[in-house]
Protein backbone atom coordinates (compact mmCIF):
# COMPACT_ATOMS: atom_id res chain seq x y z
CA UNK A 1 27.86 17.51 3.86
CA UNK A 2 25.97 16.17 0.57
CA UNK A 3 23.22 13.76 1.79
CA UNK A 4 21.39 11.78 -1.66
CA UNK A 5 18.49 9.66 -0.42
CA UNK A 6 17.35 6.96 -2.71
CA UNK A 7 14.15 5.35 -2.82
CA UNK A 8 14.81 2.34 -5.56
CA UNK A 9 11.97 1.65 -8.46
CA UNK A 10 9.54 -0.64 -7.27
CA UNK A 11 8.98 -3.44 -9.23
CA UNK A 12 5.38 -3.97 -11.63
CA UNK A 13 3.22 -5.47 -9.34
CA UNK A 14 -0.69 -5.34 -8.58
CA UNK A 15 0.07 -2.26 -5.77
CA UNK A 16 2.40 -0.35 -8.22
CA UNK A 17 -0.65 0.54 -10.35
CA UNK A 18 2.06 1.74 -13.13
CA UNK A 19 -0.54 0.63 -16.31
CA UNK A 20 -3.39 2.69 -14.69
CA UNK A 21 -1.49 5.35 -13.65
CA UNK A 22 0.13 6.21 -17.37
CA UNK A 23 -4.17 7.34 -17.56
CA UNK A 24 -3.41 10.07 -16.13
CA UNK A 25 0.06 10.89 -16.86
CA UNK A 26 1.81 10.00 -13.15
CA UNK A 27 4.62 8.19 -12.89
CA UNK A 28 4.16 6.28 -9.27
CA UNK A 29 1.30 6.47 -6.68
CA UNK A 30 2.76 8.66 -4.07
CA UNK A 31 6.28 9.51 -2.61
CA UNK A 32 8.48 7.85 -0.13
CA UNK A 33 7.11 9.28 3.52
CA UNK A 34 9.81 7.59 5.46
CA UNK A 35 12.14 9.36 3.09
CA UNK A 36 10.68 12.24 3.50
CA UNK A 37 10.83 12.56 7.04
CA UNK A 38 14.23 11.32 7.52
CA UNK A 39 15.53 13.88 5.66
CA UNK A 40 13.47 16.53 8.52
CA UNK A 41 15.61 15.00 10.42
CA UNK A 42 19.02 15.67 8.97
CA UNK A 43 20.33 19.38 9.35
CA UNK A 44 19.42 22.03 7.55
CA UNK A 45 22.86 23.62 6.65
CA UNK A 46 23.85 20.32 4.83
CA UNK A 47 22.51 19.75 0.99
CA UNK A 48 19.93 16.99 0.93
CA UNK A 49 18.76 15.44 -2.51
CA UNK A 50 16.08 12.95 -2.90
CA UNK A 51 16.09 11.25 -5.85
CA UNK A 52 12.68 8.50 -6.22
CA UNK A 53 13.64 6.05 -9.39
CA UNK A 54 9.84 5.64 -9.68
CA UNK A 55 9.42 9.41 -11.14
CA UNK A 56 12.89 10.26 -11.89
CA UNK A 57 16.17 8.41 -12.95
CA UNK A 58 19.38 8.07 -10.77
CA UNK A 59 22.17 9.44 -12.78
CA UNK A 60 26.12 9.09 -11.99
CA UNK A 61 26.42 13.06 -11.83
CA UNK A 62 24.34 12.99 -8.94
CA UNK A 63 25.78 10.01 -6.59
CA UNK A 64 29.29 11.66 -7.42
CA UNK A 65 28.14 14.98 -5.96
CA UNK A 66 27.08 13.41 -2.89
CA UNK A 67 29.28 12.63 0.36
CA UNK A 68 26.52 9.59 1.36
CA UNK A 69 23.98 7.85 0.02
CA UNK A 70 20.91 6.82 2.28
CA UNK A 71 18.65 3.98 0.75
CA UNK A 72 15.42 2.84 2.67
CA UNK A 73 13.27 0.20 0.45
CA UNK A 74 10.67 -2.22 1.00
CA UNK A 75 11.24 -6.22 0.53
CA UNK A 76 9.49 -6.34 -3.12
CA UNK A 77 12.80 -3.79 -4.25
CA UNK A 78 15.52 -5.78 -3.20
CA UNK A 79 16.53 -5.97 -6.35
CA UNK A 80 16.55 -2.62 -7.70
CA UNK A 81 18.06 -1.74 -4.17
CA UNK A 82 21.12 -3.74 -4.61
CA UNK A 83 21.66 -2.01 -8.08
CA UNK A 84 21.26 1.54 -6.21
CA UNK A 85 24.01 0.30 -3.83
CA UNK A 86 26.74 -1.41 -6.21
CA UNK A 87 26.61 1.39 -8.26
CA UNK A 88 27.02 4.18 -5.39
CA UNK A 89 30.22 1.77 -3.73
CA UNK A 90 31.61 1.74 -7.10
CA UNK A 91 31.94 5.33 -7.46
CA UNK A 92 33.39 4.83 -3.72
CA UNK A 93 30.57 6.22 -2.17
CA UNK A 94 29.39 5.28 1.43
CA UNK A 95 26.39 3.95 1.39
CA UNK A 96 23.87 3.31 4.37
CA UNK A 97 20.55 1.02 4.30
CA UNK A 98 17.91 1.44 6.22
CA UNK A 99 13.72 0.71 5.88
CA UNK A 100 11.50 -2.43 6.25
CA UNK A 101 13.50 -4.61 4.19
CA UNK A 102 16.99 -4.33 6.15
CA UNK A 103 15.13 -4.09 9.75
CA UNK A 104 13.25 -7.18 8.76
CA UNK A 105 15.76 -9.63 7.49
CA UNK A 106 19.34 -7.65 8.77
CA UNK A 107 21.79 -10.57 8.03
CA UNK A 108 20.11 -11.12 4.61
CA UNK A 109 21.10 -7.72 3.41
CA UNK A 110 24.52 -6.52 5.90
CA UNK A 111 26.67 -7.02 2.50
CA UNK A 112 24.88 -4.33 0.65
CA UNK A 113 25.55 -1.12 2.06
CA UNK A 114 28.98 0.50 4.31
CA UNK A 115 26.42 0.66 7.67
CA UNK A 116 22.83 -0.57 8.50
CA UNK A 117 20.27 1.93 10.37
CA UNK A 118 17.78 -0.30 10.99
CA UNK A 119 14.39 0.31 13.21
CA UNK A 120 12.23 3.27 13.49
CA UNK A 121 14.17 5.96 12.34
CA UNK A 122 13.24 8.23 15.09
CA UNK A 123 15.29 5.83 17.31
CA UNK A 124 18.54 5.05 15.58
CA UNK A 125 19.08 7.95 12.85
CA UNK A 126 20.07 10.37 15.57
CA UNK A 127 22.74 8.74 17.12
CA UNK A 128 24.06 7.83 13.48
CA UNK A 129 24.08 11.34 12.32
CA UNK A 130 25.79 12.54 15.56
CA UNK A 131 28.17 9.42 14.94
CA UNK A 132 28.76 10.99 10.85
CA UNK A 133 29.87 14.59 12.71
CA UNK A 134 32.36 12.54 15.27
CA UNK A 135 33.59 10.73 12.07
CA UNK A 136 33.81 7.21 13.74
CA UNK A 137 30.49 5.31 12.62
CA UNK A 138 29.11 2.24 13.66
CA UNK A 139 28.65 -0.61 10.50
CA UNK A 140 25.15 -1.76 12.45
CA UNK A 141 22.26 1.03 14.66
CA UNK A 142 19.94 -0.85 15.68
CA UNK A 143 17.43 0.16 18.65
CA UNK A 144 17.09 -1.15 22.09
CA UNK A 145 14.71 -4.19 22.11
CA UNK A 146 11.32 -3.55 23.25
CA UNK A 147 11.46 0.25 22.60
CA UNK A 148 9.53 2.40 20.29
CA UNK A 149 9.88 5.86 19.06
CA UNK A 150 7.29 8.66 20.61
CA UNK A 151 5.59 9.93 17.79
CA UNK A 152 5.17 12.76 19.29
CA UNK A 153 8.68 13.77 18.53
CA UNK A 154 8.32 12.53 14.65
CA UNK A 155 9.23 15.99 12.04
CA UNK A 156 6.54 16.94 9.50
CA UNK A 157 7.92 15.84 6.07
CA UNK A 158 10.01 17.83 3.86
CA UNK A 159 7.77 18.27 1.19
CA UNK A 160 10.45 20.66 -0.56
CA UNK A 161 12.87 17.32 -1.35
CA UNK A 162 9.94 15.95 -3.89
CA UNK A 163 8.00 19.57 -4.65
CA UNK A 164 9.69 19.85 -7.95
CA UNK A 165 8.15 15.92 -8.79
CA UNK A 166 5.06 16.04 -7.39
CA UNK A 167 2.99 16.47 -10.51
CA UNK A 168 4.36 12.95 -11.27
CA UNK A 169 2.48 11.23 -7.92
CA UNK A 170 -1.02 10.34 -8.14
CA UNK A 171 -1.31 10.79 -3.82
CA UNK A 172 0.59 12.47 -0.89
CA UNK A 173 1.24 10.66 1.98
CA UNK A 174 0.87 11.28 5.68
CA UNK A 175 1.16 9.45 9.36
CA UNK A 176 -1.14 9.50 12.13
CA UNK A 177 0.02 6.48 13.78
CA UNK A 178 1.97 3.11 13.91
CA UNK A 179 1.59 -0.61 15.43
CA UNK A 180 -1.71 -3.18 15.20
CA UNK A 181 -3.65 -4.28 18.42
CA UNK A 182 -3.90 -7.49 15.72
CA UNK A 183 -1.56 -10.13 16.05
CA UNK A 184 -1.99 -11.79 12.44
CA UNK A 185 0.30 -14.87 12.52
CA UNK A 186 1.38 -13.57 9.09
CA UNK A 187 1.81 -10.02 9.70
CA UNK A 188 4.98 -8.47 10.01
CA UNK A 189 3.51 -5.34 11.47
CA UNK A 190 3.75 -5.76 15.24
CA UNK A 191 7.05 -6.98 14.10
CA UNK A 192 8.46 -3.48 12.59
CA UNK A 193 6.20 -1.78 15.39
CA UNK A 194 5.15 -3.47 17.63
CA UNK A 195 1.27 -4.17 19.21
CA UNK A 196 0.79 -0.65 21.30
CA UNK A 197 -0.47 1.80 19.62
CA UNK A 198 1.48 4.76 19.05
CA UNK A 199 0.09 8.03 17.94
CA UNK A 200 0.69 11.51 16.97
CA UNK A 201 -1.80 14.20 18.41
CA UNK A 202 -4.69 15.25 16.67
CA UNK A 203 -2.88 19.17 16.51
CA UNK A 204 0.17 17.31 14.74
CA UNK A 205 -2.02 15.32 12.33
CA UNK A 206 -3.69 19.24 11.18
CA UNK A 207 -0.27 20.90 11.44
CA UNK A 208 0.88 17.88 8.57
CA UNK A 209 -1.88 18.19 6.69
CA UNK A 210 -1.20 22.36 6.80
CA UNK A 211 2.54 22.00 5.77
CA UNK A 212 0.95 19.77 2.56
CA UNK A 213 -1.80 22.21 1.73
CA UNK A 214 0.71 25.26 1.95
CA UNK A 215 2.79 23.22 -0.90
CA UNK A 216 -0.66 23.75 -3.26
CA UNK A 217 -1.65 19.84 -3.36
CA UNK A 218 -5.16 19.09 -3.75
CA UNK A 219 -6.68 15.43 -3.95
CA UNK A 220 -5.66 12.28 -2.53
CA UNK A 221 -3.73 12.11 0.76
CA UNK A 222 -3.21 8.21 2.02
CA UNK A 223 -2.45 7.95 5.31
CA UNK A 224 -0.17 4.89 5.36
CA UNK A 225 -1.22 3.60 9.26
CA UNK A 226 -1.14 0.01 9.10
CA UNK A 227 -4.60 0.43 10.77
CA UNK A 228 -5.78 3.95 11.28
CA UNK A 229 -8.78 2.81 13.80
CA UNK A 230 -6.44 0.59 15.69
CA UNK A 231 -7.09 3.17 18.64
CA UNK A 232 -10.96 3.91 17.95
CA UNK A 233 -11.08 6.68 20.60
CA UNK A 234 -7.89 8.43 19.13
CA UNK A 235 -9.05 7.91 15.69
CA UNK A 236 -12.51 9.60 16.31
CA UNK A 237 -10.53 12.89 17.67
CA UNK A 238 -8.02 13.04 14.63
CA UNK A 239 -11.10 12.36 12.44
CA UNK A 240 -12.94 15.12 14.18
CA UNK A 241 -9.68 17.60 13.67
CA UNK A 242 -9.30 16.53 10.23
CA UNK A 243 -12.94 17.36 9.43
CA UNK A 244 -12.85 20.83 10.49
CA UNK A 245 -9.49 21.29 8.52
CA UNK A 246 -11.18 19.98 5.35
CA UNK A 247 -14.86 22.39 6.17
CA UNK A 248 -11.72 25.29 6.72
CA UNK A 249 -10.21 24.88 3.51
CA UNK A 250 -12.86 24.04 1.22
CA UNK A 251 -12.43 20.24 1.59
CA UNK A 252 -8.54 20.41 -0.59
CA UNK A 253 -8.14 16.74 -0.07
CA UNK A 254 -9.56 13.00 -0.43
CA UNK A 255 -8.22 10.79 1.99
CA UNK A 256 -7.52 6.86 2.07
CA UNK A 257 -6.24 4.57 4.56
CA UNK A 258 -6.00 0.90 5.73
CA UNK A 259 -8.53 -0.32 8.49
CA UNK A 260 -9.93 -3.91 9.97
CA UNK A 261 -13.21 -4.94 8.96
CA UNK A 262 -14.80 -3.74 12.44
CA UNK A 263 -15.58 -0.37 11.00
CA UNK A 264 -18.40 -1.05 9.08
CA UNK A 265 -19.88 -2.20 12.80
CA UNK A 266 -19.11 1.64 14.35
CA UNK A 267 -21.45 4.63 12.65
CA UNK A 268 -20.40 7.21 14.49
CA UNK A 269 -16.81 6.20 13.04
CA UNK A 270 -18.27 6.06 9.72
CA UNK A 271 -19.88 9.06 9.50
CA UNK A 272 -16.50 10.75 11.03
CA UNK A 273 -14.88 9.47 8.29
CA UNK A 274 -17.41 10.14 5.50
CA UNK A 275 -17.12 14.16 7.42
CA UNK A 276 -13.50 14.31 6.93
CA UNK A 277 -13.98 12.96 3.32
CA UNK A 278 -11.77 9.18 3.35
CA UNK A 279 -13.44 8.03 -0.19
CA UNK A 280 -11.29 4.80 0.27
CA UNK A 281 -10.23 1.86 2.83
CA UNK A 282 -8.22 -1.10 2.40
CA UNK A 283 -9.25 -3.79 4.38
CA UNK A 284 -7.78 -7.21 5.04
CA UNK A 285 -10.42 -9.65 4.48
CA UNK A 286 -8.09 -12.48 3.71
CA UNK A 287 -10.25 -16.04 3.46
CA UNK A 288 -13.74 -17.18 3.25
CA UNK A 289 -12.62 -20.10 5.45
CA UNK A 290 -13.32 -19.81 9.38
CA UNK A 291 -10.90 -22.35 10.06
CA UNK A 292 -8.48 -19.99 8.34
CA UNK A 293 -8.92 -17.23 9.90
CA UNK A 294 -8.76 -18.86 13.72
CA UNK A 295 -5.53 -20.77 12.33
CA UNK A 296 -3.54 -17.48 11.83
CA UNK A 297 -5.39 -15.49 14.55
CA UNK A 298 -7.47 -13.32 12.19
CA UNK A 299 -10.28 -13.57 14.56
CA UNK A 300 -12.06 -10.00 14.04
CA UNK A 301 -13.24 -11.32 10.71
CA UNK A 302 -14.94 -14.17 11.96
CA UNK A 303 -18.64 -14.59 11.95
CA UNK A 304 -18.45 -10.93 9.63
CA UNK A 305 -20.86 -10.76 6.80
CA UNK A 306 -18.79 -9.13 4.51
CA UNK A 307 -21.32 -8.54 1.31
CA UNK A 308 -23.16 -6.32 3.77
CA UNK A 309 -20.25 -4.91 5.29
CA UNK A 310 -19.00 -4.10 2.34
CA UNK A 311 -22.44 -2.61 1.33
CA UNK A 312 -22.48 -0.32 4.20
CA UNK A 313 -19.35 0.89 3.44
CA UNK A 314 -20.31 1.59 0.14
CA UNK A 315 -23.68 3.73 0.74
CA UNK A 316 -21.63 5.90 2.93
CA UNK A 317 -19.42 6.91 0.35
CA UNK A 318 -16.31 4.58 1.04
CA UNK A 319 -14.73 2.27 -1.24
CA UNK A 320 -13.64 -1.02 -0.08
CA UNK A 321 -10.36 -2.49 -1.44
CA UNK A 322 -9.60 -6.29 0.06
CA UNK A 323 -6.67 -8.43 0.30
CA UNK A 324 -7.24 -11.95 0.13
CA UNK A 325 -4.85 -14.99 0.61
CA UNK A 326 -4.40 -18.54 -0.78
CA UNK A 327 -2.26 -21.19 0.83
CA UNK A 328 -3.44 -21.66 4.75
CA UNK A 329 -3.22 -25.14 6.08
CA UNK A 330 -6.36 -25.74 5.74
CA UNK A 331 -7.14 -24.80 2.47
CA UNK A 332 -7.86 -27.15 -0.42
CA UNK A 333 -8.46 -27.71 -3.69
CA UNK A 334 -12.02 -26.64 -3.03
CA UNK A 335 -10.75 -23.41 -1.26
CA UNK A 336 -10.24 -22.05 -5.10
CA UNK A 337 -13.38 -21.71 -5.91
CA UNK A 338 -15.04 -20.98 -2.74
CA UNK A 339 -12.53 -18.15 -3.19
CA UNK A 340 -13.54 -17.14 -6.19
CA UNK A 341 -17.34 -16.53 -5.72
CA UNK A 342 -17.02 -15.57 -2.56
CA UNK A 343 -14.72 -11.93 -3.85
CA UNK A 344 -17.90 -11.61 -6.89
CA UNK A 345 -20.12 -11.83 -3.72
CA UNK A 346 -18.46 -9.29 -2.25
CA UNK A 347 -18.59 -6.52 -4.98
CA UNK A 348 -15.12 -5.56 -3.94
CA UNK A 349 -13.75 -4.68 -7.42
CA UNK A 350 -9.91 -3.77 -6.30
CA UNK A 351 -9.43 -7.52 -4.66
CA UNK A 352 -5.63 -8.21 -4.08
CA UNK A 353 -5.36 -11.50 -4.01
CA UNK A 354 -1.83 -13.09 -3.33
CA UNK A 355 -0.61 -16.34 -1.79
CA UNK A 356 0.42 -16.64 1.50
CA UNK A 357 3.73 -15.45 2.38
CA UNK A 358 6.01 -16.25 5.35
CA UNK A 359 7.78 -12.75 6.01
CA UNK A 360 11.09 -12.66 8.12
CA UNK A 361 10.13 -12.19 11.54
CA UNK A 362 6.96 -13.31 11.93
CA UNK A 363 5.29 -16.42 13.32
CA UNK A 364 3.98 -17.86 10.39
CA UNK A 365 8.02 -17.67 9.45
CA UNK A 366 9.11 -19.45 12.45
CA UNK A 367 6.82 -21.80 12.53
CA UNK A 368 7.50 -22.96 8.84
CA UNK A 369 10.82 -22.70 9.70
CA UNK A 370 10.34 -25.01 12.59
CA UNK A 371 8.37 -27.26 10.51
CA UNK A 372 10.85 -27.50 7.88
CA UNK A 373 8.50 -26.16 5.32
CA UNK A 374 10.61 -22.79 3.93
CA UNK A 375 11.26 -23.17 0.15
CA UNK A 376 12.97 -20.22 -0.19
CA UNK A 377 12.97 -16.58 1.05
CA UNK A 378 9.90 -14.74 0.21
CA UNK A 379 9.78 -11.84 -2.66
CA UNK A 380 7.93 -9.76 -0.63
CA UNK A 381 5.37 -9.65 -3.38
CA UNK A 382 2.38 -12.00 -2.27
CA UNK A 383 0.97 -10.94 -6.45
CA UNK A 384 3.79 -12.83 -8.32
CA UNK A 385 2.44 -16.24 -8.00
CA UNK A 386 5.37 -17.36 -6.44
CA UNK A 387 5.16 -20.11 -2.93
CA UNK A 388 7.91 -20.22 -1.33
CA UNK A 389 7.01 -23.06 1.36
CA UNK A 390 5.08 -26.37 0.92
CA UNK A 391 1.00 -26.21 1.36
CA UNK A 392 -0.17 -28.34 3.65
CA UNK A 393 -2.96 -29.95 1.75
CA UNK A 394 -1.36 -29.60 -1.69
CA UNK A 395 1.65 -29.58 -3.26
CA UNK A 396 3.28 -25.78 -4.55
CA UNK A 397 2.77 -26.77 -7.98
CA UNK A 398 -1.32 -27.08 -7.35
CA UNK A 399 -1.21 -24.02 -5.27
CA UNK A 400 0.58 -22.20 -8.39
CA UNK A 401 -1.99 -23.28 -10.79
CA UNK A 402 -5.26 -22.76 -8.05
CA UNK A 403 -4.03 -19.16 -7.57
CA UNK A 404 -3.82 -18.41 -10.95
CA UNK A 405 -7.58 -20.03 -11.38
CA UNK A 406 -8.90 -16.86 -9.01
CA UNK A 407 -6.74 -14.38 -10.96
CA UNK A 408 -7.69 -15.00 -14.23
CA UNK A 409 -11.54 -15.56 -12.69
CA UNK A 410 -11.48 -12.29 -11.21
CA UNK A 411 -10.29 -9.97 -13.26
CA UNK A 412 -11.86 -11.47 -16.79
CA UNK A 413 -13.81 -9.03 -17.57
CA UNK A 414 -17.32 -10.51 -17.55
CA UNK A 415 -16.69 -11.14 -13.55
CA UNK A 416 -15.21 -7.80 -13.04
CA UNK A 417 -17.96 -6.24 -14.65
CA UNK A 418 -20.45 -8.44 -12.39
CA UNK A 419 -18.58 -6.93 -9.09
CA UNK A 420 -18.84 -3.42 -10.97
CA UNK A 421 -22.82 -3.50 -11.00
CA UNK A 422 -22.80 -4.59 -7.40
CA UNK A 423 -20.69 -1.53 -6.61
CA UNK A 424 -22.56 0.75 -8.25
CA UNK A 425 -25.98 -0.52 -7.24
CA UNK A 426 -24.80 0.67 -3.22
CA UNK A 427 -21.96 3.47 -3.87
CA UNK A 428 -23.05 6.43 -3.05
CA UNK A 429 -20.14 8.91 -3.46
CA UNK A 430 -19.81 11.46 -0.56
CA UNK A 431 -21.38 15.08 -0.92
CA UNK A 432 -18.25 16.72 -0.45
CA UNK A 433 -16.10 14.55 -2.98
CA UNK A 434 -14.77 16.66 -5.77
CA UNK A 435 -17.54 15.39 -8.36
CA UNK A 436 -16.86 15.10 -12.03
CA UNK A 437 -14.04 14.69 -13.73
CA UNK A 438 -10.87 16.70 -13.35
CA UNK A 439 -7.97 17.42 -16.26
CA UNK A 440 -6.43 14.03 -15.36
CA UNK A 441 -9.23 11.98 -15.11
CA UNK A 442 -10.87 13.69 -18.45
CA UNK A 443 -7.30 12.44 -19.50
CA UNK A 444 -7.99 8.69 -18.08
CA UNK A 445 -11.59 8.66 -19.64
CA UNK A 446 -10.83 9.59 -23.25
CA UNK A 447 -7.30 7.06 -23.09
CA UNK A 448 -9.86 4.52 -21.15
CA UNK A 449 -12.17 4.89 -24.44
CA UNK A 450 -9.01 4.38 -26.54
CA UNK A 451 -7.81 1.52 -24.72
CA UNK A 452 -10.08 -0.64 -23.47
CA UNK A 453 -13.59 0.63 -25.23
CA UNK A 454 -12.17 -0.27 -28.65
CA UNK A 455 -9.40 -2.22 -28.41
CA UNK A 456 -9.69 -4.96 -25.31
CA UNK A 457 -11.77 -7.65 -25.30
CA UNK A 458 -13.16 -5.96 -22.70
CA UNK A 459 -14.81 -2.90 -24.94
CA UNK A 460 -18.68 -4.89 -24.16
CA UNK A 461 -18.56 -4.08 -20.39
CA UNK A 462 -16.87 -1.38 -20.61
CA UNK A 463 -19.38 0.34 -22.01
CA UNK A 464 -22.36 -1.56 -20.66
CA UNK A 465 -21.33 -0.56 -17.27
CA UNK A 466 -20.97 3.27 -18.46
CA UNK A 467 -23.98 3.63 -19.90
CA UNK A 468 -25.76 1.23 -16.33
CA UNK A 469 -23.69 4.28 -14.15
CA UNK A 470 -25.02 7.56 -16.23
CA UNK A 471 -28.75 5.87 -16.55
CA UNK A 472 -28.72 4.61 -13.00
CA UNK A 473 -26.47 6.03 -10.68
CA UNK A 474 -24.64 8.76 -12.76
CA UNK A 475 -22.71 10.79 -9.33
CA UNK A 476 -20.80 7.17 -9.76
CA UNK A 477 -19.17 7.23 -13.03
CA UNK A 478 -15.89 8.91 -12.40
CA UNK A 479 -15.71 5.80 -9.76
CA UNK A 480 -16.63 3.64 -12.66
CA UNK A 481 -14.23 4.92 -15.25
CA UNK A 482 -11.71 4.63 -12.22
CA UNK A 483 -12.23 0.85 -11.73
CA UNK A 484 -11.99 0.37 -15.31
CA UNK A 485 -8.67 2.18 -15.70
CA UNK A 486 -7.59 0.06 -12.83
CA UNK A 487 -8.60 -3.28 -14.58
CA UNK A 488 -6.40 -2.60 -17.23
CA UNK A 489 -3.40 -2.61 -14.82
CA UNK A 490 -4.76 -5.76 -13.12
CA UNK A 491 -5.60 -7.46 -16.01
CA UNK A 492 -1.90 -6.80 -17.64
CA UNK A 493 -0.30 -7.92 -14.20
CA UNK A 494 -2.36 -10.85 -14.09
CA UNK A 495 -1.13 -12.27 -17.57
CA UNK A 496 2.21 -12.29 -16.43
CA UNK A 497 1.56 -13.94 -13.30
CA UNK A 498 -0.82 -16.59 -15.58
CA UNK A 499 0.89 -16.10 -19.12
CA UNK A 500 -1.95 -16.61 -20.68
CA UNK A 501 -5.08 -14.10 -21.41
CA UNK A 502 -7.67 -14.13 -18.69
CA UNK A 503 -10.76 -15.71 -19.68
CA UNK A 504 -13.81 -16.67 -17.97
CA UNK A 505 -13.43 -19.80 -15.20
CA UNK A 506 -16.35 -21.82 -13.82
């Protein structure tokens, strides 16, 4: 049997990070993991092929060598995914969907592909492969409601199926855990996973990590947990592991993750982290507006002072990266620029800001649904600009225009250069970072030079900010150079959101 798995090209959009990333000569920002560790799960006599359009191109000689095509894709590639499908079926392939965007919105997407596997794969890819060797296969798996796969039983990746490509990713990924004890009216995480907490052990988190050094990666490694300190206990052992791993091997990796705003409360979880060397956290920060934040249950940021959470964060060596939403019922017209200062407060220089989206599945859907509100289906891209229901206290058009206030606010490069100097007045980057700059970020500095120090509008604070970071904090400038390289991508995804140039707004 000739397996192809296809992961479709993601679309240019603030997390794709495709105009930074050209700095250093990647192609996309790390590989498919669910990909990955389906295909551990398929056996190892037949010939499995993964083929990632974000690093390599899907040609005809390779879907006609294959018996099946497996696709798994998020909702921002529907697109590209339905490409990846008519073109297998018309070679008379069978073709098989599976991933977040068909277990989220199944009817939506049935007339794709030959058969659905939708769920955790753990759950439902068994019984389909044992159904492929029987030769009478279902058109829909789906798993029993309520149930959850054991981690425990989850197969280390098969790093072999991208080893060849991974020069062309900026990160590796890995898994420690799935489900949020959050309940985020927007979310769509407890949806896909549910609310318990679901973990692998602390030896299978090493024994991953192991499998990935043995492959000779070194540098960044995000593990993609919707919220790796969902289980603060559990966290603090695998944190613990990890940290002797890295001490082991000479510290081979720089980890990143996505947590809730209640670490910068817990030391002892911040110096665990700062020991095991996570340089980076994404945290959902979402509204300056209380009333917000009760309204769609996001009730562990309330009452936060995020400047100085944010500030403790930084002195311990951890960069903060935020998203932030526009649209909530209660917001107004003043909500824009409360928005606005309240990110330059912040010093948060990688701030995603998107408007609110109402994902298949979850209660924000329903109850828009309900209220006879739904527009449209979203994008699954909260960056494009699009709204896809009406605003309760304006109409889409205003929301539209508001949005695109904060975007072209925030990443002009007078603000952004503002939130720089806050950053690099309380980063302090972590002792056992890899310090200076490697071949590919020598690479990024001299194109960053090119790019934006003589050719942007942004060439003044480009280089004021350089020469601030090597006169007054210089163990920061790779960081700086970083967020710089990064505001080119944000600023170019920005002016097609806007469609105009970003310039400065009161």
């Amino acid at each position: 049997m000739n397996v192809l798995l296809v992961y479709p090209e993601c679309t240019d959009t603030f997390w794709s990070f495709k105009h930074a990333l050209k700095f250093t000569g990647k192609k996309a920002a790390f590989p498919p993991l669910g990909l990955l560790t389906v295909g551990a799960m398929i056996p190892r006599q037949w010939k499995t092929v993964l083929v990632d359009e974000n690093v390599e191109r899907l040609t005809e000689k390779m879907i006609e060598a294959s018996d099946i095509i497996l696709v798994s894709a998020m909702l921002a590639q529907s697109e590209a995914t339905e490409l990846v499908l008519t073109r297998c079926r018309a070679l008379g392939k069978r073709t098989v969907l599976g991933g977040p965007m068909a277990t989220a919105d199944p009817e939506r997407f049935s007339g794709l592909a030959d058969h659905l596997v939708l769920g955790e794969a753990e759950l439902t890819f068994p019984r389909f492969l044992r159904d492929i060797e029987s030769g009478n296969i279902d058109p829909v798996y789906k798993p029993e409601p309520n149930t959850w796969a054991d981690l425990r039983e989850t197969p280390i990746p098969r790093w072999d199926l991208v080893r060849k490509n991974m020069h062309k990713y900026s990160s590796m990924a890995v898994q420690s855990g799935r489900g949020c004890v959050w309940d985020c009216e927007f979310c769509n995480v407890i949806d896909l996973f549910g609310r318990r907490i679901r973990l692998k052990s602390e030896s299978m988190v090493v024994a991953e990590l192991e499998s990935l050094r043995r492959t000779g990666w070194k540098g960044s490694v995000f593990f993609v947990d919707d919220n790796f300190i969902a289980n603060i206990k559990k966290a603090k052992l695998v944190l613990a592991e990890t940290a002797k791993f890295q001490e082991k091997h000479g510290y081979p990796f720089q980890f990143y993750t996505q947590v809730d705003i209640t670490l910068a409360d817990d030391e002892e979880l911040i110096d665990l982290m700062r020991r095991a060397v996570f340089f980076r956290v994404f945290i959902g920060i979402e509204t300056p507006e209380i009333e917000s934040l009760i309204a769609s249950n996001k009730h562990q940021n309330v009452g936060v002072d995020v400047p100085k959470a944010v500030g403790r964060l930084l002195s311990a060596g951890i960069q903060v990266q935020a998203g932030f939403v526009i649209g909530f019922d209660s917001d107004t017209g003043e909500t824009f620029g409360k928005m606005i200062r309240f990110i330059q407060e912040t010093g948060i220089m990688t701030a995603m800001v998107g408007t609110l989206q109402a994902l298949p599945g979850t209660k924000l859907y329903k109850r828009l649904e309900s209220e006879g509100r739904l527009l449209g289906k979203s994008t699954g891209d909260n960056t494009d600009g699009s709204v896809g229901y009406i605003p309760k206290n304006m109409s889409p058009e205003e929301l539209e225009k508001g949005y695109g206030r904060i975007v072209s606010a925030i990443y002009s490069p007078e603000r952004y250069d503002r939130r720089l100097q806050l950053f690099l007045l309380h980063y302090r980057p972590n002792d056992s970072l890899r310090q200076g700059l490697s071949w590919g970020g020598t690479q990024a500095f001299f194109l960053s030079m090119v790019l934006i120090g003589f050719f942007s509008r942004a060439r003044k604070w480009y280089w004021k900010s350089l020469f601030g970071a090597m006169k007054n904090n210089i163990r920061a400038l790779p960081a700086a150079i970083e967020h710089w390289v990064l505001w080119y991508h944000f600023h170019i995804v920005a002016r097609k959101v806007i469609g105009a140039d970003l310039k400065p707004v009161s």
